[in-house]
PDB file of N, CA and C in Angstrom:
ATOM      1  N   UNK A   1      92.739  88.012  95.537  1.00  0.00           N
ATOM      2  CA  UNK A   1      94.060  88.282  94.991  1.00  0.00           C
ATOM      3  C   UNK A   1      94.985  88.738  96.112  1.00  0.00           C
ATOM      4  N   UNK A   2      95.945  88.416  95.389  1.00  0.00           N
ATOM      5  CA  UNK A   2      97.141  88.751  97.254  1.00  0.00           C
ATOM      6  C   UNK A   2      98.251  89.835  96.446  1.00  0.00           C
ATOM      7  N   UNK A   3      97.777  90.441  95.412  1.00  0.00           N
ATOM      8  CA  UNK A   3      98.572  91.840  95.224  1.00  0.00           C
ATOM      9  C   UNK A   3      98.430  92.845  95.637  1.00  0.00           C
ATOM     10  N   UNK A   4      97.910  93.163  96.443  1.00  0.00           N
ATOM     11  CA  UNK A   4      97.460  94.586  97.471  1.00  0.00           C
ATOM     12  C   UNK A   4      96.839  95.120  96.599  1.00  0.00           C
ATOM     13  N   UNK A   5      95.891  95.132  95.787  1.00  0.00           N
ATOM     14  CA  UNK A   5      95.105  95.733  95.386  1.00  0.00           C
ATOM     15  C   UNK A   5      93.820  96.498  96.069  1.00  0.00           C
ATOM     16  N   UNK A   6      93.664  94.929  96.581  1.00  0.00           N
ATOM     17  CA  UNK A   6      92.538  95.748  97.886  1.00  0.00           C
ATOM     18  C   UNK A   6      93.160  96.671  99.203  1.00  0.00           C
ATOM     19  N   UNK A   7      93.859  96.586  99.279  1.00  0.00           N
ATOM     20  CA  UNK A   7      94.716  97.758 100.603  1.00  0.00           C
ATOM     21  C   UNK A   7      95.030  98.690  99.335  1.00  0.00           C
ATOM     22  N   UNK A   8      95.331  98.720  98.029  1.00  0.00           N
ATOM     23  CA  UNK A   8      95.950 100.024  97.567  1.00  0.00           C
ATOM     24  C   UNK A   8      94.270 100.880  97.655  1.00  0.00           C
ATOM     25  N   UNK A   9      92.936  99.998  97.174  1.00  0.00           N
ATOM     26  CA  UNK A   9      91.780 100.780  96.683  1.00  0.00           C
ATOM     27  C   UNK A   9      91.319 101.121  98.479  1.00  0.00           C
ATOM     28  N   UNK A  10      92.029 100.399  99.732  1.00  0.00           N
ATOM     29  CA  UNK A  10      91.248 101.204 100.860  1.00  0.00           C
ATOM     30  C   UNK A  10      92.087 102.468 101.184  1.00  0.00           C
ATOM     31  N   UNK A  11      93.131 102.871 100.612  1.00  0.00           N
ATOM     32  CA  UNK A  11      93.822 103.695 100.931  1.00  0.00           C
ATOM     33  C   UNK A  11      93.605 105.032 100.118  1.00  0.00           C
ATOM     34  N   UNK A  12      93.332 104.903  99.169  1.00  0.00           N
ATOM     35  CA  UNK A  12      92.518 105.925  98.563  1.00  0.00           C
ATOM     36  C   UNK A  12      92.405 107.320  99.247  1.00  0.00           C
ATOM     37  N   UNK A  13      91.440 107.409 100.646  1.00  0.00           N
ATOM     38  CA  UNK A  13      91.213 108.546 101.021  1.00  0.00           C
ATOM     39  C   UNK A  13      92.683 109.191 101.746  1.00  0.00           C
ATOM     40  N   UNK A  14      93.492 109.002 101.380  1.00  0.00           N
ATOM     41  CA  UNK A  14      94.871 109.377 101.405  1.00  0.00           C
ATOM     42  C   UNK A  14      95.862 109.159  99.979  1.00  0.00           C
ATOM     43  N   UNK A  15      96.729 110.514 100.277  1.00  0.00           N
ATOM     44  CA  UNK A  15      97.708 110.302  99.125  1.00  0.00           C
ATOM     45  C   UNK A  15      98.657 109.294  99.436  1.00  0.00           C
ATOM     46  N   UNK A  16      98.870 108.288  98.027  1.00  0.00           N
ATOM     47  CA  UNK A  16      99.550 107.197  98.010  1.00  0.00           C
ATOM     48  C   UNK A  16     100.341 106.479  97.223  1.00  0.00           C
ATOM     49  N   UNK A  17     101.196 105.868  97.116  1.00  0.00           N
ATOM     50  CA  UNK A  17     102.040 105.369  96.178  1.00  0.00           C
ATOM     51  C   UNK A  17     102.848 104.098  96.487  1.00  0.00           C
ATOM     52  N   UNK A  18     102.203 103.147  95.451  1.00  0.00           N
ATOM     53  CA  UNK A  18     102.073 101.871  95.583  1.00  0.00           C
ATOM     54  C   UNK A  18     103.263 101.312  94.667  1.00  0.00           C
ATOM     55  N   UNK A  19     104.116 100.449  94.766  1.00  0.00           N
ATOM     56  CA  UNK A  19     105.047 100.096  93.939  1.00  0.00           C
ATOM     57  C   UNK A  19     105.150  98.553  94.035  1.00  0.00           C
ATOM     58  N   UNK A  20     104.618  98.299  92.741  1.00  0.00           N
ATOM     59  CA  UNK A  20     104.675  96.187  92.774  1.00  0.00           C
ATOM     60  C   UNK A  20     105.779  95.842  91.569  1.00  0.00           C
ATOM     61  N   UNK A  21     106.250  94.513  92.240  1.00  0.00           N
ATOM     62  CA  UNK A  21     106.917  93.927  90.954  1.00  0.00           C
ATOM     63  C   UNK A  21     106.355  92.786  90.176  1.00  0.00           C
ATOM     64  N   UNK A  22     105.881  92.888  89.058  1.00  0.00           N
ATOM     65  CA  UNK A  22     105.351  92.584  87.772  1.00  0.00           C
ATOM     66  C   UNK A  22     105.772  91.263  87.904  1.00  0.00           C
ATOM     67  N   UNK A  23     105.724  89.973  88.616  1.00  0.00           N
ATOM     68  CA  UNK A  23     106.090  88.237  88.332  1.00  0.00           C
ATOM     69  C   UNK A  23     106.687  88.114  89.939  1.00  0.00           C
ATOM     70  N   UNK A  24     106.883  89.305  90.880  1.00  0.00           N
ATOM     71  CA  UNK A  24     107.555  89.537  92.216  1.00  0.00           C
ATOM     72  C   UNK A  24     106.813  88.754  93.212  1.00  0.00           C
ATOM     73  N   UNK A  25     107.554  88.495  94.166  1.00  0.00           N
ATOM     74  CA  UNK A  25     107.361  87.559  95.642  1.00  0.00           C
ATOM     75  C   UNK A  25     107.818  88.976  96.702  1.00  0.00           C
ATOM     76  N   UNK A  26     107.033  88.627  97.517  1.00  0.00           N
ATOM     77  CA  UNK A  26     107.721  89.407  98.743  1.00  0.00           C
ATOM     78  C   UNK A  26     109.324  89.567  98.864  1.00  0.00           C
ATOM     79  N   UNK A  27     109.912  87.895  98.730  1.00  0.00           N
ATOM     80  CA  UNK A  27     111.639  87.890  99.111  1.00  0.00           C
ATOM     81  C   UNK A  27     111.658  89.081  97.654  1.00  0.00           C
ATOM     82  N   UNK A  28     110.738  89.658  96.646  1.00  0.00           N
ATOM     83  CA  UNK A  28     111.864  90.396  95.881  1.00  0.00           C
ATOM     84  C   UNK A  28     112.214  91.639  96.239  1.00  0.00           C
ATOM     85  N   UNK A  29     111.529  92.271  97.530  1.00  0.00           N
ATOM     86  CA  UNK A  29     111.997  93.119  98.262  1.00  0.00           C
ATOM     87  C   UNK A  29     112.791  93.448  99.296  1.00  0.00           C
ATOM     88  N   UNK A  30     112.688  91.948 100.177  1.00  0.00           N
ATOM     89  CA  UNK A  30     113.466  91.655 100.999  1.00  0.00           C
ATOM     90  C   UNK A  30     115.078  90.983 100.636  1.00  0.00           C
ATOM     91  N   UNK A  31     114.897  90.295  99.940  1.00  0.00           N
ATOM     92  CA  UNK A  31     115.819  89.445  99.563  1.00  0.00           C
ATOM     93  C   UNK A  31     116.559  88.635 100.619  1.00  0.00           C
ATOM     94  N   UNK A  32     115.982  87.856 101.368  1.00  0.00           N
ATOM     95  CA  UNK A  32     115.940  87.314 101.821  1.00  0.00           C
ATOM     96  C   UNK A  32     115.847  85.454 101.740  1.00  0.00           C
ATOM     97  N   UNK A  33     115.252  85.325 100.165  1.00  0.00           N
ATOM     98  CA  UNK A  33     115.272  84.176  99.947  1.00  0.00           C
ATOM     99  C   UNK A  33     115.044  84.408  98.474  1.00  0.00           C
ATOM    100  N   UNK A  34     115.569  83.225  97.106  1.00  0.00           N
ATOM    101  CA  UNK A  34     115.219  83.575  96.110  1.00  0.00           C
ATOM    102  C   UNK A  34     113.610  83.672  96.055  1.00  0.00           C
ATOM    103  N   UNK A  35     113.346  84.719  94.950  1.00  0.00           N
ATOM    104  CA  UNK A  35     112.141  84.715  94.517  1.00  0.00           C
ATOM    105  C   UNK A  35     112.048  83.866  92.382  1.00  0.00           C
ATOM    106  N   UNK A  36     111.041  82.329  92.657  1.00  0.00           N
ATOM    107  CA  UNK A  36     111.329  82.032  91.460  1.00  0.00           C
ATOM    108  C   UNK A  36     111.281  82.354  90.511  1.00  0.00           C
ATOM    109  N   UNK A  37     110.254  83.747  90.174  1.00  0.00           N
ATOM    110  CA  UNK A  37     109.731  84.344  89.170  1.00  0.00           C
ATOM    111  C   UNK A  37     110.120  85.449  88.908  1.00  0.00           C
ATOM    112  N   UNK A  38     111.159  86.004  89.436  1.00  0.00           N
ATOM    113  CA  UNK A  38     111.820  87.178  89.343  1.00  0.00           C
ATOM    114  C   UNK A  38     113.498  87.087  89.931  1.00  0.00           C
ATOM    115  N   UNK A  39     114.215  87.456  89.048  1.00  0.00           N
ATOM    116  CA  UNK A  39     115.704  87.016  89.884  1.00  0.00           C
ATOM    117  C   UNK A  39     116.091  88.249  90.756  1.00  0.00           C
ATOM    118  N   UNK A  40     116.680  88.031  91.845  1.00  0.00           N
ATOM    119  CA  UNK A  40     117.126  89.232  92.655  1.00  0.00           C
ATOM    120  C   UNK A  40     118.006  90.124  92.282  1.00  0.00           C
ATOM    121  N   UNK A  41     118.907  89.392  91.015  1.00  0.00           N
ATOM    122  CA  UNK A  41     119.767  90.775  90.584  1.00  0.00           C
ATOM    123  C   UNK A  41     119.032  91.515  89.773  1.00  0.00           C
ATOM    124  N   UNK A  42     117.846  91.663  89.147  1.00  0.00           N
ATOM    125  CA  UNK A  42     116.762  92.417  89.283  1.00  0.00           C
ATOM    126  C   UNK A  42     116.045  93.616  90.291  1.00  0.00           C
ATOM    127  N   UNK A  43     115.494  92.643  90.987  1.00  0.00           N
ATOM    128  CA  UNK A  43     114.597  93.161  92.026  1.00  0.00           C
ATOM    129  C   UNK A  43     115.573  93.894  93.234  1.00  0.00           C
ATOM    130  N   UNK A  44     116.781  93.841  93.566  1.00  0.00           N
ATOM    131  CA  UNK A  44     117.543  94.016  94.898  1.00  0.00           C
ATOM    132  C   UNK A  44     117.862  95.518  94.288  1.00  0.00           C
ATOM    133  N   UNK A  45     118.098  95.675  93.189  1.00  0.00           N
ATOM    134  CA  UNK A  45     118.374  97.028  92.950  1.00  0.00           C
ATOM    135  C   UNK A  45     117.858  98.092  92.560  1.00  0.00           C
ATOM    136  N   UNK A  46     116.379  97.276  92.200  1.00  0.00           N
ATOM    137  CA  UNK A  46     115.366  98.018  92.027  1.00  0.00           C
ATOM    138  C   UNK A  46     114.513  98.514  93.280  1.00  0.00           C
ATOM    139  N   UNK A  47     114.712  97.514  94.171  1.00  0.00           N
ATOM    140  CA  UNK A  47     114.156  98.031  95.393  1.00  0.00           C
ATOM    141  C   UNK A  47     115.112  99.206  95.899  1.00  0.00           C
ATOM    142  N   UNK A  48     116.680  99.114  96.363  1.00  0.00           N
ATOM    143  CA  UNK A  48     117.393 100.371  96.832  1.00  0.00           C
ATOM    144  C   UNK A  48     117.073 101.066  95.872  1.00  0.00           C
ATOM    145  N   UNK A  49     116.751 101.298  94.808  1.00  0.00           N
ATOM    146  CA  UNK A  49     116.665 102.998  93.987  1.00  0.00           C
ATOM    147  C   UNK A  49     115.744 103.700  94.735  1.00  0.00           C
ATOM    148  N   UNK A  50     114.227 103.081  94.602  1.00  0.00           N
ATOM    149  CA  UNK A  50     113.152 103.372  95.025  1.00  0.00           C
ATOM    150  C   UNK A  50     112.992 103.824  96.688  1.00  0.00           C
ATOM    151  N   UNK A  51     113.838 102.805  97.875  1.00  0.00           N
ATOM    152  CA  UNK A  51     114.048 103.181  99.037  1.00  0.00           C
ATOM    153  C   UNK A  51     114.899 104.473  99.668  1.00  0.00           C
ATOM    154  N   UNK A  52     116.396 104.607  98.875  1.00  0.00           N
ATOM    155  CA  UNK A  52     117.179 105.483  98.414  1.00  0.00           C
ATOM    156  C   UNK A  52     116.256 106.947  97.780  1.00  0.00           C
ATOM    157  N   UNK A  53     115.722 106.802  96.691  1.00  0.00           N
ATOM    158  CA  UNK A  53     115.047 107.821  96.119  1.00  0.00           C
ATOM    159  C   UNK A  53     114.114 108.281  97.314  1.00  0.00           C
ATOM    160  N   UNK A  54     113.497 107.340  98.188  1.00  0.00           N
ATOM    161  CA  UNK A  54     112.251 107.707  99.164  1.00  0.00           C
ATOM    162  C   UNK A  54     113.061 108.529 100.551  1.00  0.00           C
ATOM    163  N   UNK A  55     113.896 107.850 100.835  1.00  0.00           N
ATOM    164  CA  UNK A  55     114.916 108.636 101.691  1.00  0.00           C
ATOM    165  C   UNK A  55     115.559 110.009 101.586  1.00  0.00           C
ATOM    166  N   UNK A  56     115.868 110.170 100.532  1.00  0.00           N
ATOM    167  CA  UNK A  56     116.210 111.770  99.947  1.00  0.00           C
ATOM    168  C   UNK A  56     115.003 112.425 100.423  1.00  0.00           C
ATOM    169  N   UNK A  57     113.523 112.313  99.336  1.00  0.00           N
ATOM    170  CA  UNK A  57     113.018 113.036  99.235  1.00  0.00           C
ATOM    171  C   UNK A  57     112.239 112.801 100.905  1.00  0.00           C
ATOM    172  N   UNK A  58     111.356 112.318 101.817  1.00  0.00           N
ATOM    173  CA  UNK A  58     111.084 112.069 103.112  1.00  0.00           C
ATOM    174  C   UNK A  58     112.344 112.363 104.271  1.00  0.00           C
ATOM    175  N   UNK A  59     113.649 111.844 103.963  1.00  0.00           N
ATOM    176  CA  UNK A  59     113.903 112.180 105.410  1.00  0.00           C
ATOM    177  C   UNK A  59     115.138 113.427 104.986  1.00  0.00           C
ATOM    178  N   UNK A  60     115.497 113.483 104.094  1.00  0.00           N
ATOM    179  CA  UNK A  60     116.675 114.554 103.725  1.00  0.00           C
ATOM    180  C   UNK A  60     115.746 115.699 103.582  1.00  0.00           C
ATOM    181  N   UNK A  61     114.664 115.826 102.617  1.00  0.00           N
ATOM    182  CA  UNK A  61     113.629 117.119 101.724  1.00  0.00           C
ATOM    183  C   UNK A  61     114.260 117.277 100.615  1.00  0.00           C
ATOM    184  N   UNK A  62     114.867 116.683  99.759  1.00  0.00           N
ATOM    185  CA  UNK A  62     115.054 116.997  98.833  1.00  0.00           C
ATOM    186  C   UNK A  62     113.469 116.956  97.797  1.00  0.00           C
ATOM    187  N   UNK A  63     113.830 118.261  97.094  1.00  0.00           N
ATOM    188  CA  UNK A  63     112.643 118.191  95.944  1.00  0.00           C
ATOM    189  C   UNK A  63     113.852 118.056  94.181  1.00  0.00           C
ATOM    190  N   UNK A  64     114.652 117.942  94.694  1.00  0.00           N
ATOM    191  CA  UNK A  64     115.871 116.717  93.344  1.00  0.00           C
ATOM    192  C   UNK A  64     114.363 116.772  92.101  1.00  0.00           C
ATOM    193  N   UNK A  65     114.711 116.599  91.025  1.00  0.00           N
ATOM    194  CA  UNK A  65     113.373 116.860  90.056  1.00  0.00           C
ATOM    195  C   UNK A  65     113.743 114.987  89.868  1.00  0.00           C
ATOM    196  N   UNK A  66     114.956 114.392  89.687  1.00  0.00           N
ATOM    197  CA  UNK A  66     115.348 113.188  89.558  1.00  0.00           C
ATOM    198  C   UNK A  66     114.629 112.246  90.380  1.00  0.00           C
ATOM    199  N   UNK A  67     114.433 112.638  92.166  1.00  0.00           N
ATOM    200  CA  UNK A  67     114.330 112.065  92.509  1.00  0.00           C
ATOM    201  C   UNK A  67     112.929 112.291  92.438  1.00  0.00           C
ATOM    202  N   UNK A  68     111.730 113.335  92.768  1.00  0.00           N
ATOM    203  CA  UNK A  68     110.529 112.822  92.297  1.00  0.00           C
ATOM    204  C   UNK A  68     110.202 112.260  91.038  1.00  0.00           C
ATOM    205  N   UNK A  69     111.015 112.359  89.867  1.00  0.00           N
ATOM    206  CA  UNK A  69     110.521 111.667  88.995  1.00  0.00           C
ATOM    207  C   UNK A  69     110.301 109.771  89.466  1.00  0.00           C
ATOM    208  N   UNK A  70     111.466 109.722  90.142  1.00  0.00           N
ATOM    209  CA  UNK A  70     111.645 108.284  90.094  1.00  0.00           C
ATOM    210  C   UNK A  70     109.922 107.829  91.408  1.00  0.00           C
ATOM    211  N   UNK A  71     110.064 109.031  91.794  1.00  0.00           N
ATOM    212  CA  UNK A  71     108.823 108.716  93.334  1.00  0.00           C
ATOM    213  C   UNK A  71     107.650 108.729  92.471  1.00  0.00           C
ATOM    214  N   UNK A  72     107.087 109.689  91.873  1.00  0.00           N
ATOM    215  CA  UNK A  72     106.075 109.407  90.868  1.00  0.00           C
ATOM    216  C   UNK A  72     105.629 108.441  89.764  1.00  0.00           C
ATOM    217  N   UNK A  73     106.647 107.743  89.115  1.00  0.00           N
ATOM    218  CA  UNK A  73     106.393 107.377  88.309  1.00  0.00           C
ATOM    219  C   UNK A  73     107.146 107.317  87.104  1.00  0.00           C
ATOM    220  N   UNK A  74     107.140 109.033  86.864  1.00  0.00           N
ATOM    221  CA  UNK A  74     107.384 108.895  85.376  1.00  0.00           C
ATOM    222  C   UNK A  74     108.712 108.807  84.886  1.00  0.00           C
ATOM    223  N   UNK A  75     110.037 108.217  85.781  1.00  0.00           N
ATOM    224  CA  UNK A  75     110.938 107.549  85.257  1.00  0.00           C
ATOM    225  C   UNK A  75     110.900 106.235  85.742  1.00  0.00           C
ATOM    226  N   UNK A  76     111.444 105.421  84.644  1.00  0.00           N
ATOM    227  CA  UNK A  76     110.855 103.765  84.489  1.00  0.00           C
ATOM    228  C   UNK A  76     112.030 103.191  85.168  1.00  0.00           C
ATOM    229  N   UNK A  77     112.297 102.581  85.945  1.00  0.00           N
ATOM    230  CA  UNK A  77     113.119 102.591  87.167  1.00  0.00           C
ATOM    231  C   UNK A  77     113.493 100.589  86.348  1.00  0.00           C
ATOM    232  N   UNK A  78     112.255 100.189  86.413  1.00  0.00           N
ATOM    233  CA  UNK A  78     112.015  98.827  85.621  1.00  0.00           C
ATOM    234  C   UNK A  78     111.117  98.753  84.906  1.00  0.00           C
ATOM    235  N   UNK A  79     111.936  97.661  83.858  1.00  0.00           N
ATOM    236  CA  UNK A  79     110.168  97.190  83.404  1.00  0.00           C
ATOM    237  C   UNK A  79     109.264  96.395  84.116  1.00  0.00           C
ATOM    238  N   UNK A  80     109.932  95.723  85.127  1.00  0.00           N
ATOM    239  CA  UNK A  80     109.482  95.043  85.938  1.00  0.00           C
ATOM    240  C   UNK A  80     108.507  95.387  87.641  1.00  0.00           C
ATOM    241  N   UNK A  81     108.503  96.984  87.357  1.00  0.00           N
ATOM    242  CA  UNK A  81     107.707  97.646  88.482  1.00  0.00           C
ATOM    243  C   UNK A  81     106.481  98.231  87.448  1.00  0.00           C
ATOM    244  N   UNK A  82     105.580  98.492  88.022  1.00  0.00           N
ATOM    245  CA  UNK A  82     103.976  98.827  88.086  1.00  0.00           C
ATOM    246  C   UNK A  82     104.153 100.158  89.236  1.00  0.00           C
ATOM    247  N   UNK A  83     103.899 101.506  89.006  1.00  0.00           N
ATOM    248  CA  UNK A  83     103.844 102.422  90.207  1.00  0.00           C
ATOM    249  C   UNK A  83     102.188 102.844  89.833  1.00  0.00           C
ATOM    250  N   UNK A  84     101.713 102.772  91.275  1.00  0.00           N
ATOM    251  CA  UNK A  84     100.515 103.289  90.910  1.00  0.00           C
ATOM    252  C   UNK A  84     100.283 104.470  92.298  1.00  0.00           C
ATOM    253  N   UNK A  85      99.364 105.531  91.775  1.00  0.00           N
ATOM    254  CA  UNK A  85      99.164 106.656  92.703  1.00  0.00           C
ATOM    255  C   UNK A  85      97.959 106.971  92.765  1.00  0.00           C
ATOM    256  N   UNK A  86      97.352 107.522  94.120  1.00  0.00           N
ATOM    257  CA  UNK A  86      96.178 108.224  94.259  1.00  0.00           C
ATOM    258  C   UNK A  86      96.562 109.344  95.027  1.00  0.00           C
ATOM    259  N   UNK A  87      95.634 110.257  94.969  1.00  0.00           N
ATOM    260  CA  UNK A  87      96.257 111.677  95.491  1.00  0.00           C
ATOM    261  C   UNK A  87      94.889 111.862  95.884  1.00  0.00           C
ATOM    262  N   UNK A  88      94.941 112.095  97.332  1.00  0.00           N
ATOM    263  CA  UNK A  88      93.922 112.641  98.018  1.00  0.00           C
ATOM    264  C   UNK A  88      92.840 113.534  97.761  1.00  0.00           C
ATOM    265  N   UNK A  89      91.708 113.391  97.797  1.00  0.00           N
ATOM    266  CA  UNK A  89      90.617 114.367  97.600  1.00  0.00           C
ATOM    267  C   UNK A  89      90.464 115.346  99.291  1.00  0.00           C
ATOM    268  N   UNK A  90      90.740 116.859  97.938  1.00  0.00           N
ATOM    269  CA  UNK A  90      90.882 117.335  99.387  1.00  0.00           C
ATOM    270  C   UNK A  90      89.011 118.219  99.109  1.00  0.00           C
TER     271      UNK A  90
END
């Protein structure tokens, strides 16, 4: 399978957070070229939330409760994203 599944399960022994799009091509992150199974006015803005949201909280420090929600998970950003997490065994 070519959904990173296997890089999300070797990453494991680190905390992690994986974000796929549900019918997505690579261009649906890049946007760079259409993707057929997903339209970019979709995916283009779903990717800046998520990059945007990652930027606050990594290079600003914000702990925003908004913006980890959106980093975790539990606000649905799309229906069209899958967030999945592992959290390190310490």
């Amino acid at each position: 399978s070519n959904d990173g599944t296997g890089l999300f399960a070797r990453a494991a022994a680190a905390s992690f957070t994986w974000v796929s799009f549900v019918g997505g091509c690579h261009e649906s992150f890049t946007g760079t070229l259409t993707c057929p199974t997903l339209p970019l006015e979709e995916s283009l803005p779903t990717t800046a939330t998520y990059a945007i949201a990652f930027a606050e909280r990594h290079v600003l420090g914000s702990e925003d409760p908004g913006v980890l929600a959106i980093l975790d998970g539990s606000t649905e950003v799309s229906t069209h994203v899958v967030v999945s997490r592992t959290e390190r065994a310490e």
